[in-house]
PDB file of N, CA and C in Angstrom:
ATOM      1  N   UNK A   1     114.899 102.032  38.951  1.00  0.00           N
ATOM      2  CA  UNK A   1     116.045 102.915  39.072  1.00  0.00           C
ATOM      3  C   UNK A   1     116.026 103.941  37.941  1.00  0.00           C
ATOM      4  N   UNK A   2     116.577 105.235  37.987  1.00  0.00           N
ATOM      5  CA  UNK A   2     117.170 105.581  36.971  1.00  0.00           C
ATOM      6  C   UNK A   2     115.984 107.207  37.118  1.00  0.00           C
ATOM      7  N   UNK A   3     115.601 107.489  38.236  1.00  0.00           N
ATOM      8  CA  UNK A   3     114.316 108.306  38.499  1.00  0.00           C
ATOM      9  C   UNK A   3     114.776 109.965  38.969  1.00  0.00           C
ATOM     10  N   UNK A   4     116.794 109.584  39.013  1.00  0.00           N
ATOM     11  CA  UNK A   4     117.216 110.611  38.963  1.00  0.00           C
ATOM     12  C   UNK A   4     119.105 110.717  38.613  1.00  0.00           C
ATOM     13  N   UNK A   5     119.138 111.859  38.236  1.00  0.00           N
ATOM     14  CA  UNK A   5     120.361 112.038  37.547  1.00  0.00           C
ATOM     15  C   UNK A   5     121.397 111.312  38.212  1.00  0.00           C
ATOM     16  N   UNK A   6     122.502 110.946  37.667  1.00  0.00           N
ATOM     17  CA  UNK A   6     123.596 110.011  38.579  1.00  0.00           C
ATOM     18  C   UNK A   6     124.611 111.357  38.937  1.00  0.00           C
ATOM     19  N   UNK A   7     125.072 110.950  39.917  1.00  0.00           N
ATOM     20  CA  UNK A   7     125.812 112.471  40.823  1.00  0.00           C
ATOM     21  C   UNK A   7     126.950 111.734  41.132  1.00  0.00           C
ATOM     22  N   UNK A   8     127.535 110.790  40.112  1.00  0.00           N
ATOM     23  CA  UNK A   8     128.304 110.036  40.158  1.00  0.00           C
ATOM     24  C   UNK A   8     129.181 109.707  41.612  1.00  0.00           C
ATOM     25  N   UNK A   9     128.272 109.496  42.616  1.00  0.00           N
ATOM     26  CA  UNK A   9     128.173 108.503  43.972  1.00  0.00           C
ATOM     27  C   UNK A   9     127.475 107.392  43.719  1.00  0.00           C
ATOM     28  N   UNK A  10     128.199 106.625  44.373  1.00  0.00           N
ATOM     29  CA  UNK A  10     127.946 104.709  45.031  1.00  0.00           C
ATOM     30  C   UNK A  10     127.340 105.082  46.257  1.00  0.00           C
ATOM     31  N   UNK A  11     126.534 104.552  46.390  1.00  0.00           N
ATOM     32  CA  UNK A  11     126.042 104.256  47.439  1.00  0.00           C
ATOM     33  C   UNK A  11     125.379 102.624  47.681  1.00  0.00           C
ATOM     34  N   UNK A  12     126.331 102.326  48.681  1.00  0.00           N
ATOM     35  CA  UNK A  12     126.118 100.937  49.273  1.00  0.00           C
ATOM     36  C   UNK A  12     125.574 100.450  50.525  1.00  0.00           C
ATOM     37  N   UNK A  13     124.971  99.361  50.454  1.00  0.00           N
ATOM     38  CA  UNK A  13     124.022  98.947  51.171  1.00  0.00           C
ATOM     39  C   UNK A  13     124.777  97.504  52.163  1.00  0.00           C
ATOM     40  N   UNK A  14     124.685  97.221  53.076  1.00  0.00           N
ATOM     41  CA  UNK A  14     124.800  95.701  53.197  1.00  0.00           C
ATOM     42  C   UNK A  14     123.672  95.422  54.595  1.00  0.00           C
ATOM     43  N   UNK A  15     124.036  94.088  54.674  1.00  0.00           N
ATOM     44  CA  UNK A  15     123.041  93.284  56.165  1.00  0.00           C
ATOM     45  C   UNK A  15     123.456  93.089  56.766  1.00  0.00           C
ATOM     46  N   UNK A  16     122.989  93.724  58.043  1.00  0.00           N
ATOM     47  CA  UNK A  16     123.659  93.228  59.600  1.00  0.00           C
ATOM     48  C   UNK A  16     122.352  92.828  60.208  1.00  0.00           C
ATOM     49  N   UNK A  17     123.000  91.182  60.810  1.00  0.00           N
ATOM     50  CA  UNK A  17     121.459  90.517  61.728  1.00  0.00           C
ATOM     51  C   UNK A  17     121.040  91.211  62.447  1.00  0.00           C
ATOM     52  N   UNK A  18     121.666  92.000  63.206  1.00  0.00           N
ATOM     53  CA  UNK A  18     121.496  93.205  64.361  1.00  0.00           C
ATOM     54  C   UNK A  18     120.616  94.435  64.222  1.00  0.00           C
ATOM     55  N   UNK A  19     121.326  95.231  63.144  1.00  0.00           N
ATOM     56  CA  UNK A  19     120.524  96.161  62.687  1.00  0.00           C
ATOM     57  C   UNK A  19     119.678  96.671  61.378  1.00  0.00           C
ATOM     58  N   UNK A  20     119.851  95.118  60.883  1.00  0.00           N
ATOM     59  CA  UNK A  20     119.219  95.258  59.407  1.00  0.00           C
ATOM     60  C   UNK A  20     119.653  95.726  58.223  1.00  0.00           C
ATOM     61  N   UNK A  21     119.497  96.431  57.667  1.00  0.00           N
ATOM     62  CA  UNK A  21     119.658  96.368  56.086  1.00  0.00           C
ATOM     63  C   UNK A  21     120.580  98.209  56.724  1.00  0.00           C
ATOM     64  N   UNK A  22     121.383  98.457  56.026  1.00  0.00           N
ATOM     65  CA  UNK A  22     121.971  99.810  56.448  1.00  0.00           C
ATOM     66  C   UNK A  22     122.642 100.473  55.524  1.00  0.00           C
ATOM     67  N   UNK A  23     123.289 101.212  55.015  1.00  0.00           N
ATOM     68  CA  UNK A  23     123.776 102.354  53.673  1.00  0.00           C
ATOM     69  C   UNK A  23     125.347 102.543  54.899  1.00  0.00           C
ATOM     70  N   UNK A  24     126.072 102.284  54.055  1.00  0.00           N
ATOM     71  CA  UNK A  24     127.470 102.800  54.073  1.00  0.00           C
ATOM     72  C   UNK A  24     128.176 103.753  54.168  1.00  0.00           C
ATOM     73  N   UNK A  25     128.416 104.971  54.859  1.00  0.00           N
ATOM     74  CA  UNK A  25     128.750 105.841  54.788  1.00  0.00           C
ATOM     75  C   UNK A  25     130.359 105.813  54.104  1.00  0.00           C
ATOM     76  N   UNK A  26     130.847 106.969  53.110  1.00  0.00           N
ATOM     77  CA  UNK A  26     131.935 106.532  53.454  1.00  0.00           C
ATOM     78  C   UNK A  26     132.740 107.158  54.055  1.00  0.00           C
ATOM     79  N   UNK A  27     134.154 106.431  54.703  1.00  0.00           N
ATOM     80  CA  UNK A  27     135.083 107.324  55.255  1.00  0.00           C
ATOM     81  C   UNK A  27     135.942 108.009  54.662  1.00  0.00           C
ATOM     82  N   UNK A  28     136.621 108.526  55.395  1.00  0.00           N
ATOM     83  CA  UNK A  28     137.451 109.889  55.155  1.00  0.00           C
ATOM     84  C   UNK A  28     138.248 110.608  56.340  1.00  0.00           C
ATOM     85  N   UNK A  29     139.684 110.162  55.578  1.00  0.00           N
ATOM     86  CA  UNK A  29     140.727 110.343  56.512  1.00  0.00           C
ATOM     87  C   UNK A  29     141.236 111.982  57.051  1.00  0.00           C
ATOM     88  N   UNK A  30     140.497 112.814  56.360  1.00  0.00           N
ATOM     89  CA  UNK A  30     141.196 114.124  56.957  1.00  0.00           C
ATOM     90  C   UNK A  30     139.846 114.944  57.566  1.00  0.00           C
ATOM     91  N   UNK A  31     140.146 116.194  58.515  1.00  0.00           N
ATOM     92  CA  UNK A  31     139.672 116.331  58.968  1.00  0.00           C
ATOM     93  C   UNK A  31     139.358 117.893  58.903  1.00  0.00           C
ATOM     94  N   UNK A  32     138.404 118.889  59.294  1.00  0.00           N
ATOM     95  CA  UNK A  32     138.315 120.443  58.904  1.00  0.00           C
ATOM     96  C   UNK A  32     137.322 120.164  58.028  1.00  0.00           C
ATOM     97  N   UNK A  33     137.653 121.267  57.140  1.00  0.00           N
ATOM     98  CA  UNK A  33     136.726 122.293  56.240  1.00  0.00           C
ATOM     99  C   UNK A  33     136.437 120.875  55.415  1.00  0.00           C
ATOM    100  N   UNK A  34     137.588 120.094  54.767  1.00  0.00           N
ATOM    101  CA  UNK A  34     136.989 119.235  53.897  1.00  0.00           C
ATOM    102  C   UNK A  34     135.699 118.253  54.266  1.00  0.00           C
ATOM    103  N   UNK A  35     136.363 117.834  55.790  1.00  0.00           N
ATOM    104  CA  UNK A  35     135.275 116.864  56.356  1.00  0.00           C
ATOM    105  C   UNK A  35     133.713 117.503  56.760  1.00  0.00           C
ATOM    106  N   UNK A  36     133.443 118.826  56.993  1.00  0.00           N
ATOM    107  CA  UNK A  36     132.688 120.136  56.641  1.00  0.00           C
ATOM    108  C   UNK A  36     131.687 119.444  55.634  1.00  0.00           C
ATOM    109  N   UNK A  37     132.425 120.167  54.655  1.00  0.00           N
ATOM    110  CA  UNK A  37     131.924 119.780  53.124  1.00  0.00           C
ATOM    111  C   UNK A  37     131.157 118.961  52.772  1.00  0.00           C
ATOM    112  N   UNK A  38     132.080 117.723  53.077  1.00  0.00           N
ATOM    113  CA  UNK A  38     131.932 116.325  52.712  1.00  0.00           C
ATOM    114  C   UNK A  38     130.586 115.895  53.798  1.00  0.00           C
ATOM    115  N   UNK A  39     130.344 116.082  54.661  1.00  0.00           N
ATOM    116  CA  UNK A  39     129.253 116.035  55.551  1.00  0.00           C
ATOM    117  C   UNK A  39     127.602 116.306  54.996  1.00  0.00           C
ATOM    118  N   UNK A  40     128.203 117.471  54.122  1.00  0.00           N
ATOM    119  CA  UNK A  40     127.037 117.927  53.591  1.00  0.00           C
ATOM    120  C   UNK A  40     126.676 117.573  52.156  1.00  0.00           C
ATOM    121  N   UNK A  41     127.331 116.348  51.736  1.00  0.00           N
ATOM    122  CA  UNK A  41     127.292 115.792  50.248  1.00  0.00           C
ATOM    123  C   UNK A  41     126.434 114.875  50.209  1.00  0.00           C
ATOM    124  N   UNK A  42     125.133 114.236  48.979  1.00  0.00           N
ATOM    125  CA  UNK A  42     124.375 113.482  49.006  1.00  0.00           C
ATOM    126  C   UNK A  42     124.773 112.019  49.996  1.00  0.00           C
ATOM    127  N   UNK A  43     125.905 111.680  48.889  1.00  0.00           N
ATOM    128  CA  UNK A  43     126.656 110.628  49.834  1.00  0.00           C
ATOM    129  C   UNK A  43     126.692 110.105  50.919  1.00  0.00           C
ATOM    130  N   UNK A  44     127.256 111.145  52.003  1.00  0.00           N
ATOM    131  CA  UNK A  44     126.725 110.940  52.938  1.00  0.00           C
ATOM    132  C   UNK A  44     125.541 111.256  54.172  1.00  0.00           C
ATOM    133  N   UNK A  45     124.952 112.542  53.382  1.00  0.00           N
ATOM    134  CA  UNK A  45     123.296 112.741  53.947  1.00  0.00           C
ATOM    135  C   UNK A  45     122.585 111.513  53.875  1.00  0.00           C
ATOM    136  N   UNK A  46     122.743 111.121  52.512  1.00  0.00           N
ATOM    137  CA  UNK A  46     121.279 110.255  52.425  1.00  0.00           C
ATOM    138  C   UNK A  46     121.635 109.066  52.968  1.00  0.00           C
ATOM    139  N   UNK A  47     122.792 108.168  53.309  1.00  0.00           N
ATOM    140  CA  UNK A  47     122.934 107.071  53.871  1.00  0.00           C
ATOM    141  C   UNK A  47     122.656 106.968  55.836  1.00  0.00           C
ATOM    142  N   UNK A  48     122.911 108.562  56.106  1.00  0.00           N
ATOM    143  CA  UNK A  48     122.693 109.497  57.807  1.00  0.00           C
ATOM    144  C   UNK A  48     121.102 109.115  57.413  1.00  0.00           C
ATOM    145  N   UNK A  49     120.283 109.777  56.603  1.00  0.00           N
ATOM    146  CA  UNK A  49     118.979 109.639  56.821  1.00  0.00           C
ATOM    147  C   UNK A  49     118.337 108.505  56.833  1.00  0.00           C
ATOM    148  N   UNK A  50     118.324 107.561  55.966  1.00  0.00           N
ATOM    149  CA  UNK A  50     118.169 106.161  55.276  1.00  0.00           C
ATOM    150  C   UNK A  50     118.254 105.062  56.808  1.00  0.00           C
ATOM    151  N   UNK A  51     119.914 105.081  57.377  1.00  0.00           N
ATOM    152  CA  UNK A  51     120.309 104.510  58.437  1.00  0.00           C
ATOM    153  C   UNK A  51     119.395 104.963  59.733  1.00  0.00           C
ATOM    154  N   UNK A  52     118.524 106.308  59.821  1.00  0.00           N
ATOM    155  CA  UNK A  52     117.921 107.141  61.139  1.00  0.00           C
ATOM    156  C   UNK A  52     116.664 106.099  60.716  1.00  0.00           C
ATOM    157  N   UNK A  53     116.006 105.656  59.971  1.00  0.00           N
ATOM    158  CA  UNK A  53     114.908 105.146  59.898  1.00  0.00           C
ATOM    159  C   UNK A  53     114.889 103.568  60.396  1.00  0.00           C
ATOM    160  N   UNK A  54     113.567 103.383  61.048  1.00  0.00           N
ATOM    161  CA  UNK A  54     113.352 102.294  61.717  1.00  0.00           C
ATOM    162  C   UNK A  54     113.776 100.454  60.851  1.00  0.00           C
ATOM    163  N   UNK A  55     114.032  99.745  61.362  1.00  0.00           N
ATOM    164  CA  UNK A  55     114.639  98.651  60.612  1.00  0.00           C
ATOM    165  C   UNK A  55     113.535  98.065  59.183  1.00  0.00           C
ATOM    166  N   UNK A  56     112.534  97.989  60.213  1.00  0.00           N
ATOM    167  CA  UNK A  56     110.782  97.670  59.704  1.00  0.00           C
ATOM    168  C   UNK A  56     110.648  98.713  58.254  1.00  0.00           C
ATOM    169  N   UNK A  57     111.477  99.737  57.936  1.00  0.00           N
ATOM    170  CA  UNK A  57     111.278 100.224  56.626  1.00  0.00           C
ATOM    171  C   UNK A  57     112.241 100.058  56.139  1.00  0.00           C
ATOM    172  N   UNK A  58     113.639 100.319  56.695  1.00  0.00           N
ATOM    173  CA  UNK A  58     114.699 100.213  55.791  1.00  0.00           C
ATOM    174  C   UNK A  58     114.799  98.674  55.441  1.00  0.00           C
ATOM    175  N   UNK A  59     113.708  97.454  55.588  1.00  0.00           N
ATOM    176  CA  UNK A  59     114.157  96.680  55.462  1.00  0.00           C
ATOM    177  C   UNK A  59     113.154  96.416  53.896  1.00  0.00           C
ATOM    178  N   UNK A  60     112.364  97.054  53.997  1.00  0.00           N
ATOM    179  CA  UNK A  60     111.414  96.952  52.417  1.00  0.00           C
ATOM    180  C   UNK A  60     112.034  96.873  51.466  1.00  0.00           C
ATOM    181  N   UNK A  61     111.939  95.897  50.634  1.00  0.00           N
ATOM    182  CA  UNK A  61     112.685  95.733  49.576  1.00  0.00           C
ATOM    183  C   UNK A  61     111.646  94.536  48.572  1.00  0.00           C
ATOM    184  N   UNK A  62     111.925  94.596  47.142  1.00  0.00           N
ATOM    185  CA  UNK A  62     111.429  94.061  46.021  1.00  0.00           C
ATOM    186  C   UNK A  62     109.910  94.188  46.257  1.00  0.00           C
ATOM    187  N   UNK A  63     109.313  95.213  46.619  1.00  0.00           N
ATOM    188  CA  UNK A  63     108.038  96.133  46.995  1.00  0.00           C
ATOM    189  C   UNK A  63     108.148  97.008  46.001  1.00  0.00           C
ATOM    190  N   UNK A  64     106.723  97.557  45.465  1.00  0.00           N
ATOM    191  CA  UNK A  64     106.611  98.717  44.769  1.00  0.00           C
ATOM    192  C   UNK A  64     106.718  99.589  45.308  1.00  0.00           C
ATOM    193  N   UNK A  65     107.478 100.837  44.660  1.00  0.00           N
ATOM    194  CA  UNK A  65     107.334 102.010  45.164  1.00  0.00           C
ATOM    195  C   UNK A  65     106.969 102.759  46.183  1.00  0.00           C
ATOM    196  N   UNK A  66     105.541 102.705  45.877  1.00  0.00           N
ATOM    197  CA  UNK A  66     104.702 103.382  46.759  1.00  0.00           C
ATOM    198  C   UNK A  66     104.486 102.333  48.072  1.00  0.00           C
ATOM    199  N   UNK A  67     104.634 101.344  48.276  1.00  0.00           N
ATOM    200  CA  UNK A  67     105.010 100.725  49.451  1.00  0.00           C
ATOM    201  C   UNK A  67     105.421 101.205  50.544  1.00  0.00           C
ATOM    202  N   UNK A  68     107.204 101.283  50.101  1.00  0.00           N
ATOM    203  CA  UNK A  68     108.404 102.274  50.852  1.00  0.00           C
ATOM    204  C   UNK A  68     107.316 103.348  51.035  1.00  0.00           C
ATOM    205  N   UNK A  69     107.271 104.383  50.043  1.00  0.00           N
ATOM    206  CA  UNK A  69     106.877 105.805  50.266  1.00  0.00           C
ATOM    207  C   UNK A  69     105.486 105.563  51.691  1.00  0.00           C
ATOM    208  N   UNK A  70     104.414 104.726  51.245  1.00  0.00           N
ATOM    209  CA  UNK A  70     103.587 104.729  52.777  1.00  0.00           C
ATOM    210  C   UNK A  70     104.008 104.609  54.038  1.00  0.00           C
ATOM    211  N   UNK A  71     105.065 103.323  54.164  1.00  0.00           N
ATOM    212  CA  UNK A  71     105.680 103.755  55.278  1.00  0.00           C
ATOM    213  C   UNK A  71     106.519 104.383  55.532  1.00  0.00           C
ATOM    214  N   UNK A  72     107.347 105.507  55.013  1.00  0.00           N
ATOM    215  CA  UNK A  72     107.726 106.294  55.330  1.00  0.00           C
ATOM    216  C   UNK A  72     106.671 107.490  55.807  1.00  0.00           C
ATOM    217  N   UNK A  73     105.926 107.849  55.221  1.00  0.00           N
ATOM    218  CA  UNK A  73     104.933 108.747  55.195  1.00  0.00           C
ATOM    219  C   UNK A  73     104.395 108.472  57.002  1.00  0.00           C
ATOM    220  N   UNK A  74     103.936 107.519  57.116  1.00  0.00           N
ATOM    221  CA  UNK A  74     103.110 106.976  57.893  1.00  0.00           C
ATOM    222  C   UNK A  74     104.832 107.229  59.365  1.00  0.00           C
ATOM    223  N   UNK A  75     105.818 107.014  59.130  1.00  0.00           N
ATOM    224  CA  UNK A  75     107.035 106.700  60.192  1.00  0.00           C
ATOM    225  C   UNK A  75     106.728 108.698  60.383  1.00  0.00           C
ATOM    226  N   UNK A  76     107.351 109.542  58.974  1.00  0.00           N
ATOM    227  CA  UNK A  76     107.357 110.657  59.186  1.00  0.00           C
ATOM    228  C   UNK A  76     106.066 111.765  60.294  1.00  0.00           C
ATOM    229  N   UNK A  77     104.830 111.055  59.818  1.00  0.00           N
ATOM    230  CA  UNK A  77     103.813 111.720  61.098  1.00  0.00           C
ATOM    231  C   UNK A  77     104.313 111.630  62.207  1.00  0.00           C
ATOM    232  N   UNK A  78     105.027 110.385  62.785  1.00  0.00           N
ATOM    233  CA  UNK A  78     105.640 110.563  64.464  1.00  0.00           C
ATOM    234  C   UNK A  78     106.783 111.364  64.608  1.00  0.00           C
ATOM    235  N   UNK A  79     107.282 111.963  63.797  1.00  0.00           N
ATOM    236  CA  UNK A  79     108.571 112.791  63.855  1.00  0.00           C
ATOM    237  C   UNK A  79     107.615 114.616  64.581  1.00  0.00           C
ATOM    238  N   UNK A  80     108.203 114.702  65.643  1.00  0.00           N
ATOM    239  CA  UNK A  80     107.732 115.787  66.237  1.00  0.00           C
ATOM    240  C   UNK A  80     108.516 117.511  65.478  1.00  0.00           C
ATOM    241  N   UNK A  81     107.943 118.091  65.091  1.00  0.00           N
ATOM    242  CA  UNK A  81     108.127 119.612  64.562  1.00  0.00           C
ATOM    243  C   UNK A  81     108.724 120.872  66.222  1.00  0.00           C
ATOM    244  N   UNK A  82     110.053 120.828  65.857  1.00  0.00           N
ATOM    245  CA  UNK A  82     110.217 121.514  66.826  1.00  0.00           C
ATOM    246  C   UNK A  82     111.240 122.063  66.453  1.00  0.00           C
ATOM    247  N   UNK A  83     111.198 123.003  65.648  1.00  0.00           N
ATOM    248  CA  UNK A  83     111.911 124.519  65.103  1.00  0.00           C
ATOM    249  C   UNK A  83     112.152 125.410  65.801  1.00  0.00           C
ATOM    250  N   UNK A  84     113.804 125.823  66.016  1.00  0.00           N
ATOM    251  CA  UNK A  84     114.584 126.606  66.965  1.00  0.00           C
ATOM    252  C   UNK A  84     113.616 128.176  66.827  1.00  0.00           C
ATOM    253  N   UNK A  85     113.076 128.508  67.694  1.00  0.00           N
ATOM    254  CA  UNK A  85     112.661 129.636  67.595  1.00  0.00           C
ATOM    255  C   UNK A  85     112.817 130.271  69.420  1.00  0.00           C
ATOM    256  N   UNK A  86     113.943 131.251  69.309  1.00  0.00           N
ATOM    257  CA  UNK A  86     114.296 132.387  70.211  1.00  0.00           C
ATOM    258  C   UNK A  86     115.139 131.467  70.831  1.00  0.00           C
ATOM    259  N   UNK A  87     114.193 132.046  72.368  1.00  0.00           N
ATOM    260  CA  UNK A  87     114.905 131.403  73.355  1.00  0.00           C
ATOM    261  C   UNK A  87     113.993 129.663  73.695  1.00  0.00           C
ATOM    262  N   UNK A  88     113.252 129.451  73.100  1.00  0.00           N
ATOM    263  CA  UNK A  88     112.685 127.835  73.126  1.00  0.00           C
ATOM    264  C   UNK A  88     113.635 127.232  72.405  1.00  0.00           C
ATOM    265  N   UNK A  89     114.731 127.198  71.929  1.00  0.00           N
ATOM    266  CA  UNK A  89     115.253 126.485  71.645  1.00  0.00           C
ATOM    267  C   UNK A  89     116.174 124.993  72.541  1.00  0.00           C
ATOM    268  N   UNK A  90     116.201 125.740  74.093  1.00  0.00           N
ATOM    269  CA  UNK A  90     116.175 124.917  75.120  1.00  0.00           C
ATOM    270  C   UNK A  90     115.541 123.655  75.327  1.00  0.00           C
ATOM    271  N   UNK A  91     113.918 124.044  75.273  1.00  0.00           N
ATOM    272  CA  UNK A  91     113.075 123.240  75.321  1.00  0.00           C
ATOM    273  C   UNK A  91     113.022 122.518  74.265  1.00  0.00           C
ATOM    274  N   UNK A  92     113.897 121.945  73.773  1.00  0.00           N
ATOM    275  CA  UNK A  92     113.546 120.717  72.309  1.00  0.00           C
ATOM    276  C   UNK A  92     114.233 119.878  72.453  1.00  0.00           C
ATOM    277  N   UNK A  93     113.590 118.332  72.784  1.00  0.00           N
ATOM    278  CA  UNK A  93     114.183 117.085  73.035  1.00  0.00           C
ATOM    279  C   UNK A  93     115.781 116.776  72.195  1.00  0.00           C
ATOM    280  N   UNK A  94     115.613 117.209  70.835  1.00  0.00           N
ATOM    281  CA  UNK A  94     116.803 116.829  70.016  1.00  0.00           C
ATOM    282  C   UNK A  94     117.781 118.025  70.122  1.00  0.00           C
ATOM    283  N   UNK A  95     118.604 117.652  69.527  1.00  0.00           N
ATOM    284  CA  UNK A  95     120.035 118.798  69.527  1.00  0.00           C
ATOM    285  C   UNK A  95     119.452 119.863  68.369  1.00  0.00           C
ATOM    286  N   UNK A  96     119.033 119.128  67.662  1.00  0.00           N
ATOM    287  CA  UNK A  96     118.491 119.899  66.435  1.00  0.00           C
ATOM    288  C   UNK A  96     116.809 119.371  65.603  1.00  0.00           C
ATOM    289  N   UNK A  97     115.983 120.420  64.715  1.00  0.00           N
ATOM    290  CA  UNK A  97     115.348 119.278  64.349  1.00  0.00           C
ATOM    291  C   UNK A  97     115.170 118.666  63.355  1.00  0.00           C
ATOM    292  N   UNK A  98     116.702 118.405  63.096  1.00  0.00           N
ATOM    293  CA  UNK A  98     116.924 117.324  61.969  1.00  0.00           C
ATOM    294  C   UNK A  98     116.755 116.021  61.971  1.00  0.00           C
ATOM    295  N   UNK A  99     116.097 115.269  61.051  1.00  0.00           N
ATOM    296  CA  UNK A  99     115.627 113.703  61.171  1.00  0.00           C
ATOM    297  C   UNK A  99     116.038 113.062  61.948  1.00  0.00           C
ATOM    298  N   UNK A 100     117.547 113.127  61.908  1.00  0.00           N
ATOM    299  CA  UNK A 100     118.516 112.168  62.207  1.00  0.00           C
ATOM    300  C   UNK A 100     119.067 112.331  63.534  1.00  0.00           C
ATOM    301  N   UNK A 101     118.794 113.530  64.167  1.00  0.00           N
ATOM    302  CA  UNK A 101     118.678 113.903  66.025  1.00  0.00           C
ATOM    303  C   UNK A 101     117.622 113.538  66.385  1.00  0.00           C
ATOM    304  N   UNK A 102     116.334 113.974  65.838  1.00  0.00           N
ATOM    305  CA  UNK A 102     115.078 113.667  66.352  1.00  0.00           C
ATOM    306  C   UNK A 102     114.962 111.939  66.577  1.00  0.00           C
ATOM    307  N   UNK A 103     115.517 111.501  65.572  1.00  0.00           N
ATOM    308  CA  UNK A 103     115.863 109.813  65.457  1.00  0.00           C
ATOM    309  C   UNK A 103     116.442 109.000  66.498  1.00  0.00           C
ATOM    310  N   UNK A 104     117.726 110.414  67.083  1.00  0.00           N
ATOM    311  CA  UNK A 104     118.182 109.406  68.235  1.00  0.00           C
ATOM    312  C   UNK A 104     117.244 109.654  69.596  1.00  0.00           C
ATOM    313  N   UNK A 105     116.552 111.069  69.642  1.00  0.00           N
ATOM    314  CA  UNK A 105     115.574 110.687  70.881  1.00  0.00           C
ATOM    315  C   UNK A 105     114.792 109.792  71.236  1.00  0.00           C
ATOM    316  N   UNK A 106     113.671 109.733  69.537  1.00  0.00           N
ATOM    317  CA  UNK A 106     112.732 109.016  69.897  1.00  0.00           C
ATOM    318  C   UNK A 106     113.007 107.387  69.124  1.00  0.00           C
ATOM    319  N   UNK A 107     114.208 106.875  69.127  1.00  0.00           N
ATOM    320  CA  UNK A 107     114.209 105.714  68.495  1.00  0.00           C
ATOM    321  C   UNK A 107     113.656 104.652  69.112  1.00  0.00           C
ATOM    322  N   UNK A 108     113.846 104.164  70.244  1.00  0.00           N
ATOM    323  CA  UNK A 108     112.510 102.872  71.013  1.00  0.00           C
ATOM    324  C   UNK A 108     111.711 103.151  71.041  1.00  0.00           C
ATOM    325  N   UNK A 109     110.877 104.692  70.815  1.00  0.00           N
ATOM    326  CA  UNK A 109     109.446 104.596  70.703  1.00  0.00           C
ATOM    327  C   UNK A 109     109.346 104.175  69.391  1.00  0.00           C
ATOM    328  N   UNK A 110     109.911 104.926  68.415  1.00  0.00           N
ATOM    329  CA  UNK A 110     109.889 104.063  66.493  1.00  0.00           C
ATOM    330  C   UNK A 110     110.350 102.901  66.447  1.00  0.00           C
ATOM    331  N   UNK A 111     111.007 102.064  67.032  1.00  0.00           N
ATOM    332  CA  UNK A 111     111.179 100.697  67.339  1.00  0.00           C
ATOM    333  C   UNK A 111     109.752  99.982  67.413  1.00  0.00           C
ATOM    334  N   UNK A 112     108.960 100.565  68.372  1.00  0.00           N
ATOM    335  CA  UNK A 112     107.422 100.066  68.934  1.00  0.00           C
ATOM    336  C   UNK A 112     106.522  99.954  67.840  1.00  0.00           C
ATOM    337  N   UNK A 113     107.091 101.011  66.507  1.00  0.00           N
ATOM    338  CA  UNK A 113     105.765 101.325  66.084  1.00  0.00           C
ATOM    339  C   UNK A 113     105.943 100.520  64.572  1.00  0.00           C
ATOM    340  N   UNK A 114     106.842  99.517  64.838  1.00  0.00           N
ATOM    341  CA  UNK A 114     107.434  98.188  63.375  1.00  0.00           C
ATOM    342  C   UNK A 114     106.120  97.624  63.545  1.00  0.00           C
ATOM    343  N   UNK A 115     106.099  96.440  62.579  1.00  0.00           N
ATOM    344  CA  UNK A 115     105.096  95.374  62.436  1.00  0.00           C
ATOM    345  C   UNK A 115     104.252  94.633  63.900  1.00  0.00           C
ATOM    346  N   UNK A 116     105.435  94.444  64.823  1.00  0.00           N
ATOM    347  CA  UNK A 116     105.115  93.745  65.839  1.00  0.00           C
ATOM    348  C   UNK A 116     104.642  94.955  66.689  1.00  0.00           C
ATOM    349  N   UNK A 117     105.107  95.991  67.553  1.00  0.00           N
ATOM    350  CA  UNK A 117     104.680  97.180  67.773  1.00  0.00           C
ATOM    351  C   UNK A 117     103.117  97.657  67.450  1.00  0.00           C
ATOM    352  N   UNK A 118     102.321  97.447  66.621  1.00  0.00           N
ATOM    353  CA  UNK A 118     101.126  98.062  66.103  1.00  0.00           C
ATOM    354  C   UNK A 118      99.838  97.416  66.991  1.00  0.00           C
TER     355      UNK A 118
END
């Protein structure tokens, strides 16, 4: 720990048998510009991104480093590149091509591609 500045956010983790190891988003009772904002704060990006990844990584833990980082690396090659350009923007499986859309298209195929999957 300690590999980057504290941005004085918690970020919490717990276990569900179901879906594995998962990051907490937190809530927030009002709604508009603040909830806007707040959308776009480490806080809750990185627990949206963290949670989009397959169980089989988010479940790595008391592993070195570079562990995590391979399989991520290795999850990120199946993430398809499909940048709104004109009118193709139609043609792109996700709403957007942010991790975490692309995540909900192709999630049973990244399901396949865990330990047992290979």
């Amino acid at each position: 720990m300690g590999l980057v500045p504290n941005l004085h956010t918690k970020i919490t983790h717990y276990e569900s048998k179901r879906l594995g190891r998962r990051c907490t988003i937190p809530p927030m009772k009002s709604r508009g510009v603040t909830s806007t904002l707040r959308d776009h704060t480490i806080s809750v990006r990185g627990p949206r991104l963290f949670n989009c990844l397959p169980a089989h990584i988010r479940g790595i833990t008391n592993r070195p480093l570079a562990v995590f980082k391979l399989a991520l690396d290795k999850q990120l090659k199946s993430v398809p590149d499909q940048p709104g350009c004109g009118s193709y923007v139609g043609l792109r499986a996700a709403s957007s091509n942010s991790l975490v859309d692309q995540a909900l298209i192709h999630q049973e195929a990244w399901s396949q591609t865990g330990p047992r999957g290979r």
